[in-house]
C-alpha atoms as a PDB file:
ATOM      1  CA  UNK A   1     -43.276 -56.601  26.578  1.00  0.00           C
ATOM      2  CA  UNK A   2     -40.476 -58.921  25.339  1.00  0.00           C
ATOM      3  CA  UNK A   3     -37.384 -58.081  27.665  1.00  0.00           C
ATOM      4  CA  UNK A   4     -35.240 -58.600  24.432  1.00  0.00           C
ATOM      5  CA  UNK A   5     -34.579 -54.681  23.152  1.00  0.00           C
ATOM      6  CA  UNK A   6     -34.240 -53.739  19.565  1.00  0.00           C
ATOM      7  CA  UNK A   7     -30.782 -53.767  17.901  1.00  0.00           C
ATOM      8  CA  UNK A   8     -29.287 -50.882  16.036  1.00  0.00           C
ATOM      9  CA  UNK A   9     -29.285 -52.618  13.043  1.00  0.00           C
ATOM     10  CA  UNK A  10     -33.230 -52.864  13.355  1.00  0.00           C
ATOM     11  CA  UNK A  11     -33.162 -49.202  14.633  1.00  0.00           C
ATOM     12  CA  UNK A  12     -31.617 -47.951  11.875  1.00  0.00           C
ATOM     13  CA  UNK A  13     -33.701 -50.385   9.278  1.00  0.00           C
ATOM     14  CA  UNK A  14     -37.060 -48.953  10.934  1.00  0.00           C
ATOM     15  CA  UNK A  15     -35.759 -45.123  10.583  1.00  0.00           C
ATOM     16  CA  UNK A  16     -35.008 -45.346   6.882  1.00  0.00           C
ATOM     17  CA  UNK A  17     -38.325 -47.095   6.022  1.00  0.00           C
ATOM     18  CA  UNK A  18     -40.014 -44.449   7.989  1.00  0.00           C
ATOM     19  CA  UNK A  19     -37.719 -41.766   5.835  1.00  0.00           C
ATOM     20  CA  UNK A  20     -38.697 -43.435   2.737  1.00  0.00           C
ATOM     21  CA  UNK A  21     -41.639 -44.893   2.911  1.00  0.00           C
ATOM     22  CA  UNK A  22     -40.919 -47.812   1.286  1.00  0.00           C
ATOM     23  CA  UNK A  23     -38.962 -51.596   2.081  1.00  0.00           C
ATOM     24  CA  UNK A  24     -37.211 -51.032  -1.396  1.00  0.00           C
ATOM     25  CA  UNK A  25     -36.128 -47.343  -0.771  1.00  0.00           C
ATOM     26  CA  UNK A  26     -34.660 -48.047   2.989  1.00  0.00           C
ATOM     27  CA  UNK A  27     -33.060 -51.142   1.541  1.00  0.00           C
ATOM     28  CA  UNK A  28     -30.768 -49.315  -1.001  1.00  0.00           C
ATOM     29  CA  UNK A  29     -30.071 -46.319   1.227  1.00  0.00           C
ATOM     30  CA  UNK A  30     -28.617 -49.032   3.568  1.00  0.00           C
ATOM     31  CA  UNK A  31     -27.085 -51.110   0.492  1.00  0.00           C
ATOM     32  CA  UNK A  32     -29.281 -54.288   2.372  1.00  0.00           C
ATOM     33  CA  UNK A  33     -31.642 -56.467   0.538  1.00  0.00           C
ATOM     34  CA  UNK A  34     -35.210 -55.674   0.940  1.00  0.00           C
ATOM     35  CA  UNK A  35     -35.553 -59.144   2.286  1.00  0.00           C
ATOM     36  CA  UNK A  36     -33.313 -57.709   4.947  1.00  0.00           C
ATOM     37  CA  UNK A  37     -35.447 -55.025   5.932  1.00  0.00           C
ATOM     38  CA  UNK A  38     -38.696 -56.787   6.231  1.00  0.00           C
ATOM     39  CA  UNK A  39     -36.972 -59.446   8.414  1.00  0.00           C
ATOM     40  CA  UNK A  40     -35.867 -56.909  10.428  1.00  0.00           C
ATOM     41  CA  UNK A  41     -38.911 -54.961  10.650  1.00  0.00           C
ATOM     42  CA  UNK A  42     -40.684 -58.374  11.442  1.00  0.00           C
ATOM     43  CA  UNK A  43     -38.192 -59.142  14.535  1.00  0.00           C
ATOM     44  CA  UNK A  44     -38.588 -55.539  15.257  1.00  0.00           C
ATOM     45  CA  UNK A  45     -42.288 -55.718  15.970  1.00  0.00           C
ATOM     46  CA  UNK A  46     -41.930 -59.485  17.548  1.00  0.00           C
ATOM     47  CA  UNK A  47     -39.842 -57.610  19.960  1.00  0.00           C
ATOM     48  CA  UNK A  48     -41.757 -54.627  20.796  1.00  0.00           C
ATOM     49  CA  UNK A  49     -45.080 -56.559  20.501  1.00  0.00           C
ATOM     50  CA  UNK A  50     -46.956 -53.886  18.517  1.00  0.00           C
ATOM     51  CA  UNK A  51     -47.488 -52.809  14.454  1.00  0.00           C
ATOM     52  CA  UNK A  52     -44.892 -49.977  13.598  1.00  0.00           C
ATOM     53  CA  UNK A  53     -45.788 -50.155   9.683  1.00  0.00           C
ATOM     54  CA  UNK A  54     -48.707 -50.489   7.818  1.00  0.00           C
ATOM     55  CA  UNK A  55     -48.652 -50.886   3.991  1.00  0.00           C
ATOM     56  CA  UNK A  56     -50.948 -49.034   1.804  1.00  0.00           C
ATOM     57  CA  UNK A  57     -50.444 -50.513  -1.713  1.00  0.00           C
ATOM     58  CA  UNK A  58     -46.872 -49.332  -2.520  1.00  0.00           C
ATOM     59  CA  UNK A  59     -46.647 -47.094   0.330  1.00  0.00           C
ATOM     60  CA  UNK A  60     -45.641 -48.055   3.699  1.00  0.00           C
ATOM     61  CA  UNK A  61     -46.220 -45.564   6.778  1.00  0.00           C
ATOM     62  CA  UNK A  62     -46.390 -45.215  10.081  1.00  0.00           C
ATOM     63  CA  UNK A  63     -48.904 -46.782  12.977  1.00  0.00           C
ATOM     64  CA  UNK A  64     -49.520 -44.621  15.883  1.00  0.00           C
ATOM     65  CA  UNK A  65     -47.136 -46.769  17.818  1.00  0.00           C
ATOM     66  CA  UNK A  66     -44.784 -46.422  15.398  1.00  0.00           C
ATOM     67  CA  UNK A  67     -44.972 -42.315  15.304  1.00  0.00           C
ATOM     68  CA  UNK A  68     -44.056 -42.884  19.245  1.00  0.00           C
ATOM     69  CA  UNK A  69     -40.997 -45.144  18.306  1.00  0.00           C
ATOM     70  CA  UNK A  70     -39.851 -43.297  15.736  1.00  0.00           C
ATOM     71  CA  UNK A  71     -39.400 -39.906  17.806  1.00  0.00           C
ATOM     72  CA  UNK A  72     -37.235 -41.936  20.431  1.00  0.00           C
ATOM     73  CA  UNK A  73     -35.113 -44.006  17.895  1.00  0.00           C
ATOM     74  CA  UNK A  74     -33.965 -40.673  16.106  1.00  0.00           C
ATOM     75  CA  UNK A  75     -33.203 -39.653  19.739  1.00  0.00           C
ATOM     76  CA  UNK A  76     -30.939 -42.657  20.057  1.00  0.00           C
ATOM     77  CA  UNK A  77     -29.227 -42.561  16.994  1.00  0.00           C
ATOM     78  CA  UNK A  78     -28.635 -38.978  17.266  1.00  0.00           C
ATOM     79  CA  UNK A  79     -26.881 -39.231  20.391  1.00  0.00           C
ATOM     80  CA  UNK A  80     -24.808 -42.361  19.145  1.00  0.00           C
ATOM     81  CA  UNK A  81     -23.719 -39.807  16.493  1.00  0.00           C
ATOM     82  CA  UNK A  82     -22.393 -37.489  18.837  1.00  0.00           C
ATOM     83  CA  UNK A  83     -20.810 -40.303  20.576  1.00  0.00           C
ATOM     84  CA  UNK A  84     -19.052 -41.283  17.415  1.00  0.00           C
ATOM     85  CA  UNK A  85     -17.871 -38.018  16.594  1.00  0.00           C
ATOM     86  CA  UNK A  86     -16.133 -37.338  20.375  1.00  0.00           C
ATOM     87  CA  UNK A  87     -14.971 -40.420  20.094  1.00  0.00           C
ATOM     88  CA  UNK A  88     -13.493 -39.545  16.084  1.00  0.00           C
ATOM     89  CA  UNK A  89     -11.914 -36.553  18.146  1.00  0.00           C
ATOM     90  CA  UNK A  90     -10.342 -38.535  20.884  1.00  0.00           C
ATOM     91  CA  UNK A  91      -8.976 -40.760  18.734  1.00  0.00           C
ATOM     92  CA  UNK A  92      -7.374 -37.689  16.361  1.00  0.00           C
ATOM     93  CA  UNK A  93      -6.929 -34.760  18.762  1.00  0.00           C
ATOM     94  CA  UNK A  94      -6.332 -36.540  22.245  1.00  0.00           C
ATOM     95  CA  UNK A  95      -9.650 -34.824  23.567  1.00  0.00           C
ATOM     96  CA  UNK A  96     -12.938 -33.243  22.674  1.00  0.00           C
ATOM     97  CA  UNK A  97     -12.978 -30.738  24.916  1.00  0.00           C
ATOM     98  CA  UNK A  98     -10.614 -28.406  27.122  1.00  0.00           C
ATOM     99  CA  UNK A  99     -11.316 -26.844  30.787  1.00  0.00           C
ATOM    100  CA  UNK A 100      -9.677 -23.639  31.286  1.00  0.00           C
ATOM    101  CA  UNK A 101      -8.815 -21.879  34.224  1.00  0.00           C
ATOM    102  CA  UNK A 102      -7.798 -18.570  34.699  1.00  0.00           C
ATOM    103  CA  UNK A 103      -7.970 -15.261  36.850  1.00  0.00           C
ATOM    104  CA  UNK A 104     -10.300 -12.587  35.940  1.00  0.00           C
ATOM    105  CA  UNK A 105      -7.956 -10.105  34.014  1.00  0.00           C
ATOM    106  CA  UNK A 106      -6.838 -12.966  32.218  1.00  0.00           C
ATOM    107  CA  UNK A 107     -10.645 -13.627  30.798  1.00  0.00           C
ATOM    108  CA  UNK A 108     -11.461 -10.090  29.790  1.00  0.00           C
ATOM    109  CA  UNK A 109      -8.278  -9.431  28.148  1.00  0.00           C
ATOM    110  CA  UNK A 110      -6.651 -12.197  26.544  1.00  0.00           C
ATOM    111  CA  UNK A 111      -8.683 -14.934  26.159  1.00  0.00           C
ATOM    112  CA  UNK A 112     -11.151 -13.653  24.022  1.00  0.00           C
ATOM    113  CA  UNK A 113      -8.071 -13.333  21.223  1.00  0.00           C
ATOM    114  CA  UNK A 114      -6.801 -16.550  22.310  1.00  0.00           C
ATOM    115  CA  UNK A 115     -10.209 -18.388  21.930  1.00  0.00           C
ATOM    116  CA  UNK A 116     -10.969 -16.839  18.455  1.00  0.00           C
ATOM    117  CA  UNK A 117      -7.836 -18.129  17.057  1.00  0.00           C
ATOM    118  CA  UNK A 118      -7.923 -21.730  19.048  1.00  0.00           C
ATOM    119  CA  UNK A 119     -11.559 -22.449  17.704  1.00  0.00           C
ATOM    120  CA  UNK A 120      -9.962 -21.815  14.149  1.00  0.00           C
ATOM    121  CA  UNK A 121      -7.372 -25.005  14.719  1.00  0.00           C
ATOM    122  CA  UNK A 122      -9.935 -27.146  16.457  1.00  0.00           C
ATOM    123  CA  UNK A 123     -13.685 -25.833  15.820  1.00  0.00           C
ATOM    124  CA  UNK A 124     -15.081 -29.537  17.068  1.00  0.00           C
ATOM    125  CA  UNK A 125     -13.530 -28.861  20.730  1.00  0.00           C
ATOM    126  CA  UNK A 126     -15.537 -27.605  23.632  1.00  0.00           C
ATOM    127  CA  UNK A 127     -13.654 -25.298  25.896  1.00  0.00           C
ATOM    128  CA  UNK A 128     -14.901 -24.196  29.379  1.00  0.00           C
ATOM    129  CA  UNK A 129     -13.810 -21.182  31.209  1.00  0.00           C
ATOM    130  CA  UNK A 130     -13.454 -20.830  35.019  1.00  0.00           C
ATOM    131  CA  UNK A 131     -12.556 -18.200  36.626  1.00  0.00           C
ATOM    132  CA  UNK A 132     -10.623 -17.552  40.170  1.00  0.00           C
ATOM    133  CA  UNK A 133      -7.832 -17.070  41.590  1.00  0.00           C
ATOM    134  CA  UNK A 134      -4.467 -18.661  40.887  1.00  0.00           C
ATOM    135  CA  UNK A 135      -4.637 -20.068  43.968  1.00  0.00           C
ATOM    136  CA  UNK A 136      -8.202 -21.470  43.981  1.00  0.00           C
ATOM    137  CA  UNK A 137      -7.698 -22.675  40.534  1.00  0.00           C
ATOM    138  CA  UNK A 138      -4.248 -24.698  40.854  1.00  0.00           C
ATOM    139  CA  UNK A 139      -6.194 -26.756  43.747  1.00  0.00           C
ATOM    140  CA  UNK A 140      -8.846 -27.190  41.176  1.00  0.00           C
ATOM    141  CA  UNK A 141      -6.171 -28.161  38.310  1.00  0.00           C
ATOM    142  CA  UNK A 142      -4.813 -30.943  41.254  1.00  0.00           C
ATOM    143  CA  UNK A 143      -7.925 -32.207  41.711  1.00  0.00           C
ATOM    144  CA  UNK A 144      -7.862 -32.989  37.767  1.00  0.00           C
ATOM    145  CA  UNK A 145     -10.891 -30.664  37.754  1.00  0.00           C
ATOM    146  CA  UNK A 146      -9.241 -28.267  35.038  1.00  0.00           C
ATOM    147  CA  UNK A 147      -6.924 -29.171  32.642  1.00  0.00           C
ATOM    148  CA  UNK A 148      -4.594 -26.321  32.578  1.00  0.00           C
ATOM    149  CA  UNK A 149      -4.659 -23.108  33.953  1.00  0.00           C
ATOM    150  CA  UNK A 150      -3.063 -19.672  33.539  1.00  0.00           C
ATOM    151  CA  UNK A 151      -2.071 -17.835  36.229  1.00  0.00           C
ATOM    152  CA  UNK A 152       0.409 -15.849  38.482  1.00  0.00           C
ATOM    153  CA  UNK A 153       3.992 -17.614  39.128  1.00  0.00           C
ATOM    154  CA  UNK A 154       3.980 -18.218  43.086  1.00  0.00           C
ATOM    155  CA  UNK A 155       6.401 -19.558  45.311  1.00  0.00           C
ATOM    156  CA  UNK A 156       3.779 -22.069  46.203  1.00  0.00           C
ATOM    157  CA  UNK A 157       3.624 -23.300  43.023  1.00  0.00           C
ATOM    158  CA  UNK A 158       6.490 -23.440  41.261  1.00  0.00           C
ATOM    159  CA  UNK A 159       7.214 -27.422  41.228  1.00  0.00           C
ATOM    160  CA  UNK A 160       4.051 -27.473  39.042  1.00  0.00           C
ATOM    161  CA  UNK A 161       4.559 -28.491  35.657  1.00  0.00           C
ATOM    162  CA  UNK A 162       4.580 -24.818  34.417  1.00  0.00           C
ATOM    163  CA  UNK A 163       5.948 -22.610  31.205  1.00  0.00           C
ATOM    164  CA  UNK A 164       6.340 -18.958  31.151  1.00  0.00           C
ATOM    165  CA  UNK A 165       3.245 -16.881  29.582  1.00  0.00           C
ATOM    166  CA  UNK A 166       4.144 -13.129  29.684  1.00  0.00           C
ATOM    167  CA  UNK A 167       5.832 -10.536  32.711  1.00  0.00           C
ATOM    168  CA  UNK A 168       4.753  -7.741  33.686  1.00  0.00           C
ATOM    169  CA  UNK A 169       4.705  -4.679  35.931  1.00  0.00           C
ATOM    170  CA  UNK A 170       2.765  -3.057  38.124  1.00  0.00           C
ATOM    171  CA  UNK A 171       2.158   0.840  37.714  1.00  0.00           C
ATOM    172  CA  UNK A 172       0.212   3.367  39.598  1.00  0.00           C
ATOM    173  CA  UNK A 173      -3.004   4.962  37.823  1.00  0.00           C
ATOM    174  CA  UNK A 174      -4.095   8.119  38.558  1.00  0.00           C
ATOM    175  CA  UNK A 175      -6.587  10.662  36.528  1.00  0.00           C
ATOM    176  CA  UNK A 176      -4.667  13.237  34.407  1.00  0.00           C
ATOM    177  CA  UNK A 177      -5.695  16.464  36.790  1.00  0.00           C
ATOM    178  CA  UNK A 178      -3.670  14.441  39.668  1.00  0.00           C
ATOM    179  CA  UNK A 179      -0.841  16.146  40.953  1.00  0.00           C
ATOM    180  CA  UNK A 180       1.157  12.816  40.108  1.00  0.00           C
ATOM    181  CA  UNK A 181       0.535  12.714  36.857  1.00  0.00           C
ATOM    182  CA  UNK A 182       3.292  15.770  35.899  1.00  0.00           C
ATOM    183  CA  UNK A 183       5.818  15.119  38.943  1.00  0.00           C
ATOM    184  CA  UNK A 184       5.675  11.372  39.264  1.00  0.00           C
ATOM    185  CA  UNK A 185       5.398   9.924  42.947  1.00  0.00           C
ATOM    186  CA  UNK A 186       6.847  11.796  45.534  1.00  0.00           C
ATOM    187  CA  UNK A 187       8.648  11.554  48.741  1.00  0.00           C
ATOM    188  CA  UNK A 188       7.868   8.302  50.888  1.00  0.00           C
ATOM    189  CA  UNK A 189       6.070  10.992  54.312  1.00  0.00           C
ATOM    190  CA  UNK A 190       3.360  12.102  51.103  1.00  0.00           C
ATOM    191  CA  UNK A 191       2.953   8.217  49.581  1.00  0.00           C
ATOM    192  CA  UNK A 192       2.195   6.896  52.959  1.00  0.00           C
ATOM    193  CA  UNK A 193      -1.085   9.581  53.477  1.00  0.00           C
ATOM    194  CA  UNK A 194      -2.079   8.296  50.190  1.00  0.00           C
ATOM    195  CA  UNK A 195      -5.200   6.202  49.341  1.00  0.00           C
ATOM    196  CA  UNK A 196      -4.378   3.331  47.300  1.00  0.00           C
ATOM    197  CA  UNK A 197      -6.476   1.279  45.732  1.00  0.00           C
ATOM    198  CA  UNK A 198      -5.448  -2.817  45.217  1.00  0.00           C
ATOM    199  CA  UNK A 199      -6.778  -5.586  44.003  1.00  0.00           C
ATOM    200  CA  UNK A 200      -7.776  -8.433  46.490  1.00  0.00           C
ATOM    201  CA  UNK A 201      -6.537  -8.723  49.821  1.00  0.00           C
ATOM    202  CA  UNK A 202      -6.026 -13.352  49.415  1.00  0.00           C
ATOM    203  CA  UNK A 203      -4.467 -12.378  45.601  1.00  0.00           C
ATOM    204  CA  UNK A 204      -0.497 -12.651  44.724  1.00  0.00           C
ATOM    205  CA  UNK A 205      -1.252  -9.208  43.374  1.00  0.00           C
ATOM    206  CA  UNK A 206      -2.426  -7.698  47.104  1.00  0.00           C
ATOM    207  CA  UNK A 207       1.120  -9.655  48.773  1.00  0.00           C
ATOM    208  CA  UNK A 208       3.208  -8.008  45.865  1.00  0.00           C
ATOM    209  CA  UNK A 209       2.265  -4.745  46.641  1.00  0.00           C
ATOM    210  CA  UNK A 210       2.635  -4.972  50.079  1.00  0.00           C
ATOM    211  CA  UNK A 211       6.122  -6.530  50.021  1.00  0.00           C
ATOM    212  CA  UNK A 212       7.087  -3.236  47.510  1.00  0.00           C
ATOM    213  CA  UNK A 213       6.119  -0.781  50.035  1.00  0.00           C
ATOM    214  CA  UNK A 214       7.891  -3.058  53.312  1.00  0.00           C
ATOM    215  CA  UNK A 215      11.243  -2.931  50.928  1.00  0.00           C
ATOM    216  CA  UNK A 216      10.925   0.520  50.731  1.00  0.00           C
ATOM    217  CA  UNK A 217      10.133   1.050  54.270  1.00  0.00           C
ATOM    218  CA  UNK A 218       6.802   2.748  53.986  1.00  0.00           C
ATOM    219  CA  UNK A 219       3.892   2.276  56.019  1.00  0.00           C
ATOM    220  CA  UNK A 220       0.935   2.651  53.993  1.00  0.00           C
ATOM    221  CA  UNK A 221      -2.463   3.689  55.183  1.00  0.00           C
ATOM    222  CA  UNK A 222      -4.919   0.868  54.868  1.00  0.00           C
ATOM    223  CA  UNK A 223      -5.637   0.617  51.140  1.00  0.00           C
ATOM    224  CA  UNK A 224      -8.915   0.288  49.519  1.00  0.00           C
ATOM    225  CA  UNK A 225      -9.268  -3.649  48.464  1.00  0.00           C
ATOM    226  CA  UNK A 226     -11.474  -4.025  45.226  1.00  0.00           C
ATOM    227  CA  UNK A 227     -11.821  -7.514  43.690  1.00  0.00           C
ATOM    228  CA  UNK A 228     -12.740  -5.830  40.251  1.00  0.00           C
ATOM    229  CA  UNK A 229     -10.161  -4.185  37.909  1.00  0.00           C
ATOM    230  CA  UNK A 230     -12.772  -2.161  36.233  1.00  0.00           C
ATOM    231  CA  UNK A 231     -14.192  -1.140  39.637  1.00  0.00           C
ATOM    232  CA  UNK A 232      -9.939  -0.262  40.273  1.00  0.00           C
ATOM    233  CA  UNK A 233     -10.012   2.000  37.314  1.00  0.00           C
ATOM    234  CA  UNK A 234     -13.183   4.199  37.662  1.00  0.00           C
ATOM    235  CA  UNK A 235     -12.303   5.068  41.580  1.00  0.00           C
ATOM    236  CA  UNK A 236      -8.779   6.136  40.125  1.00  0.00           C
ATOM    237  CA  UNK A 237     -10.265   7.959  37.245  1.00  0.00           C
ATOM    238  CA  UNK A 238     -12.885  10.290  39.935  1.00  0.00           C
ATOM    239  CA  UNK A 239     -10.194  10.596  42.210  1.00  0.00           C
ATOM    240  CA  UNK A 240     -11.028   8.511  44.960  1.00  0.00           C
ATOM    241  CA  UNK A 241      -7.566   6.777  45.262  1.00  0.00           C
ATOM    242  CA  UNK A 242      -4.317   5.860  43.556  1.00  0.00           C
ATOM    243  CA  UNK A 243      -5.181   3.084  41.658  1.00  0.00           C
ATOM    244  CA  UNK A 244      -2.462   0.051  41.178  1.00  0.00           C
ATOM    245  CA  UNK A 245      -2.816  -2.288  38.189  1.00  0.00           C
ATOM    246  CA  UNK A 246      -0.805  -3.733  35.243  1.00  0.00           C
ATOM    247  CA  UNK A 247      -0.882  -0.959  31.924  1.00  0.00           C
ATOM    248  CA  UNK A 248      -2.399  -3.794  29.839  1.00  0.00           C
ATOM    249  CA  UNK A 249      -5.336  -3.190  31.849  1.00  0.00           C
ATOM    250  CA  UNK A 250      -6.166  -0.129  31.409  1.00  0.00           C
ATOM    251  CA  UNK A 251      -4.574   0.157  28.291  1.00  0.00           C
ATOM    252  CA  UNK A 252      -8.189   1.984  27.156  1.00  0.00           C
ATOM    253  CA  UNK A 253      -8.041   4.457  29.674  1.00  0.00           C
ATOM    254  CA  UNK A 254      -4.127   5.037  29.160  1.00  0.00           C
ATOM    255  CA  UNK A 255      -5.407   4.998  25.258  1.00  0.00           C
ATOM    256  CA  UNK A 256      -8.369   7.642  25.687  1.00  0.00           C
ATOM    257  CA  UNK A 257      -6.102   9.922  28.286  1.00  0.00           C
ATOM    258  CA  UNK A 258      -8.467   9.574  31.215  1.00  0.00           C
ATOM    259  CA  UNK A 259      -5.717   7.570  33.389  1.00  0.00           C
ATOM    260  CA  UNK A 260      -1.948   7.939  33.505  1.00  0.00           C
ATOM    261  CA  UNK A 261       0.415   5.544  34.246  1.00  0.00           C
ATOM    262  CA  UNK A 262       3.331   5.960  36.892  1.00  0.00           C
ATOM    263  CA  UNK A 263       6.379   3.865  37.923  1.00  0.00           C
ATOM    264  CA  UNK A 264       5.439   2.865  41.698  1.00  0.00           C
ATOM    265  CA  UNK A 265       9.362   3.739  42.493  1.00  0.00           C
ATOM    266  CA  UNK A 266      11.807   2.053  43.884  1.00  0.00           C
ATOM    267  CA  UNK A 267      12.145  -1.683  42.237  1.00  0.00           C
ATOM    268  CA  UNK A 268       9.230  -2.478  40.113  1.00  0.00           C
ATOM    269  CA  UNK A 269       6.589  -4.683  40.983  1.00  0.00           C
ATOM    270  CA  UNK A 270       7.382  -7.832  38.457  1.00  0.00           C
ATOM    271  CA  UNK A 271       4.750 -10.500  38.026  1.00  0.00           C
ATOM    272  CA  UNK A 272       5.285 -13.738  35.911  1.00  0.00           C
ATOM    273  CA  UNK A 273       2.132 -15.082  34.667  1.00  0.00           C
ATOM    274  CA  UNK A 274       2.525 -18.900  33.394  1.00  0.00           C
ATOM    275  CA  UNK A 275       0.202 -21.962  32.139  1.00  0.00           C
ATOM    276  CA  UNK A 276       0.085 -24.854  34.649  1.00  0.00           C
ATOM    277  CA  UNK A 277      -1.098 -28.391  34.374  1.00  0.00           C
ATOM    278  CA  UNK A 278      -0.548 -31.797  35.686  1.00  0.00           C
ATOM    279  CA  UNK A 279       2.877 -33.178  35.954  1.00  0.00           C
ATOM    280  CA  UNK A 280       1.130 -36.637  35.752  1.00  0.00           C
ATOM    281  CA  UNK A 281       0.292 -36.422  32.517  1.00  0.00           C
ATOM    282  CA  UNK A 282       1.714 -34.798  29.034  1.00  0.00           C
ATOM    283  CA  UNK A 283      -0.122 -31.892  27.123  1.00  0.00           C
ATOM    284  CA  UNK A 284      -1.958 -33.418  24.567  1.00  0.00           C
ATOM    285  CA  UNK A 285      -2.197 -31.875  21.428  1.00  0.00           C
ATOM    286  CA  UNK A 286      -5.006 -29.683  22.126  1.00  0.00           C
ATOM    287  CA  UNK A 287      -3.991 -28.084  25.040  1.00  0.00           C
ATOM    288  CA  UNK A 288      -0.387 -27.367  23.581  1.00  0.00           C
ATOM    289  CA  UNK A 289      -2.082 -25.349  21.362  1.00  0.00           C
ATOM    290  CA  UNK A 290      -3.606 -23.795  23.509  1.00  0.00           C
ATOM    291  CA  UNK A 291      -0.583 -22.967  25.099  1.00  0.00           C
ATOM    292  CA  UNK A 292       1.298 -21.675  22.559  1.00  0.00           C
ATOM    293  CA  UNK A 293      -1.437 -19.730  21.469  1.00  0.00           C
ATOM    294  CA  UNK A 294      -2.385 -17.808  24.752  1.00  0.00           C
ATOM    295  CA  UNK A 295       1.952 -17.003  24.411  1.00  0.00           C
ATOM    296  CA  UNK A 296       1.555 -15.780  21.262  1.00  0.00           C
ATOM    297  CA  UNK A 297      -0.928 -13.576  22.359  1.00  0.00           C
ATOM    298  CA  UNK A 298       0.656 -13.206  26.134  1.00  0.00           C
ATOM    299  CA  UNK A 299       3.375 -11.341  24.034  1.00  0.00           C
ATOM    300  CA  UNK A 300       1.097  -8.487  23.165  1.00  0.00           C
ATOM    301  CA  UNK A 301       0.559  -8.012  26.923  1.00  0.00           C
ATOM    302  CA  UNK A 302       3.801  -8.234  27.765  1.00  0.00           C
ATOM    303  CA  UNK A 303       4.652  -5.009  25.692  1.00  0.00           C
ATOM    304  CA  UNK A 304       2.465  -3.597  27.642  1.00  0.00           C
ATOM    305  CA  UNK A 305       3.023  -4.218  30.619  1.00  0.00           C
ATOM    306  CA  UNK A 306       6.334  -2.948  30.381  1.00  0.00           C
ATOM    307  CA  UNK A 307       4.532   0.555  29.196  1.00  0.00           C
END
């Protein structure tokens, strides 16, 4: 076979004849001449050394071969159509698509709302969702792996290029028969028996906690580390331990009655959750939105976290 491959002029000549079935037809759906079109189909076959088209009277249709070449060439052009159209977005929005990272709370309950109303503003853009740790991810966002993450305010990474999402505070969960639930938490000898449940031991959550109970000068008995939240909430509800989580977590439960929320005592346990990216580099357009969406809807969470 010739070396020399087919244009996309010729590629795009050969589709519309095969659409049509006619020289004429293909030549005024591509505003050519139909002198055009059959030089093109004749270089077309030069190159490819093999019949594509036969004519049958007025009609022209396919060879075998051509059957073959068609399937690929509409493969070809398709994907050049995509191309064009990421491209079209690139050179409008900044980007086609967005990589997301975030921590596992973050995923059940606020991205879904923040999605829905991001794929209203840009419905052509392809986000992807990882989820992780703050810790994990932030080495992932460094890497240029993700393009912006939300996440827990640490002292490891505040030089980050960062903005403020939502604060919270942690509460203690316990089921509404627990003696807790009427008197609140008790003297620091009875907290210290207690079986509390946290999330994981490598999280900002698990240090948190710990540092609460050192201020106060309590020694707790080893908790019961659960890298779940929903796994957190159903051992609180049967009793098994004193759960510790953020309201807007189990804002169903607190909803339904079948947990109640606490203050932990002493100072509360404050979180900051922000959205990080790369100082290298400037939001672009799509992932400020994104931004000031997941806010927007960070707010919500806020309010209750402060429950």
């Amino acid at each position: 076979m010739n070396e020399l491959l087919p244009d996309l002029r010729q590629l795009r000549a050969f589709v519309a004849v095969a659409d049509e079935g006619s020289f004429t037809l293909a030549a005024k759906k591509l505003f050519l001449t139909q002198s055009a079109i059959s030089h093109s189909m004749r270089a077309l076959e030069d190159s490819l050394e093999c019949r594509l088209l036969e004519r049958l009277g007025k009609k022209t249709i396919l060879t075998e071969e051509g059957h073959v070449f068609l399937k690929r060439c509409r493969g070809v052009l398709g994907e050049l159509e995509m191309a064009s159209r990421e491209l079209d977005g690139l050179k409008r929005w900044g980007q086609s698509r967005i990589r997301i990272g975030a921590p596992h709370s973050l995923c059940q309950f606020l991205l879904p709302t923040v999605l829905r109303e991001f794929r209203d503003c840009f419905p052509r853009c392809e986000p992807t969702i990882e989820a992780g740790d703050t810790s994990t991810l932030i080495e992932r966002l460094a890497e240029h792996e993700l393009d912006i993450v939300l996440g827990l305010r640490t002292q490891s990474n505040q030089s980050l290029e960062s903005r403020s999402l939502f604060k919270d505070q942690l509460a203690l969960v316990v089921p509404p028969v627990h003696p807790w639930a009427k008197t609140g938490v008790p003297d620091r000898e009875e907290v210290a028996k207690v079986q509390f449940i946290i999330y994981a031991r490598a999280s900002e959550t698990h240090r948190l906690v710990e540092k609460h109970f050192e201020d106060m000068g309590i020694r707790l008995r080893a908790p019961l580390v659960l890298g779940d939240m929903e796994a957190i909430k159903e051992m609180s509800k049967i009793g098994i331990g004193v759960g510790i989580v953020a309201p807007w977590v189990a804002k169903r439960e607190l909803d339904e009655g079948t947990l109640v929320a606490i203050p932990t005592g002493g100072e509360p346990i404050a979180r900051e959750w922000s959205t990080f990216w790369n100082a290298d580099r400037p939001l672009s357009l799509i992932e400020e939105t994104f931004a000031g969406i997941s806010g927007m809807v960070g707010e919500d969470l806020s309010r209750l976290g402060r429950r």
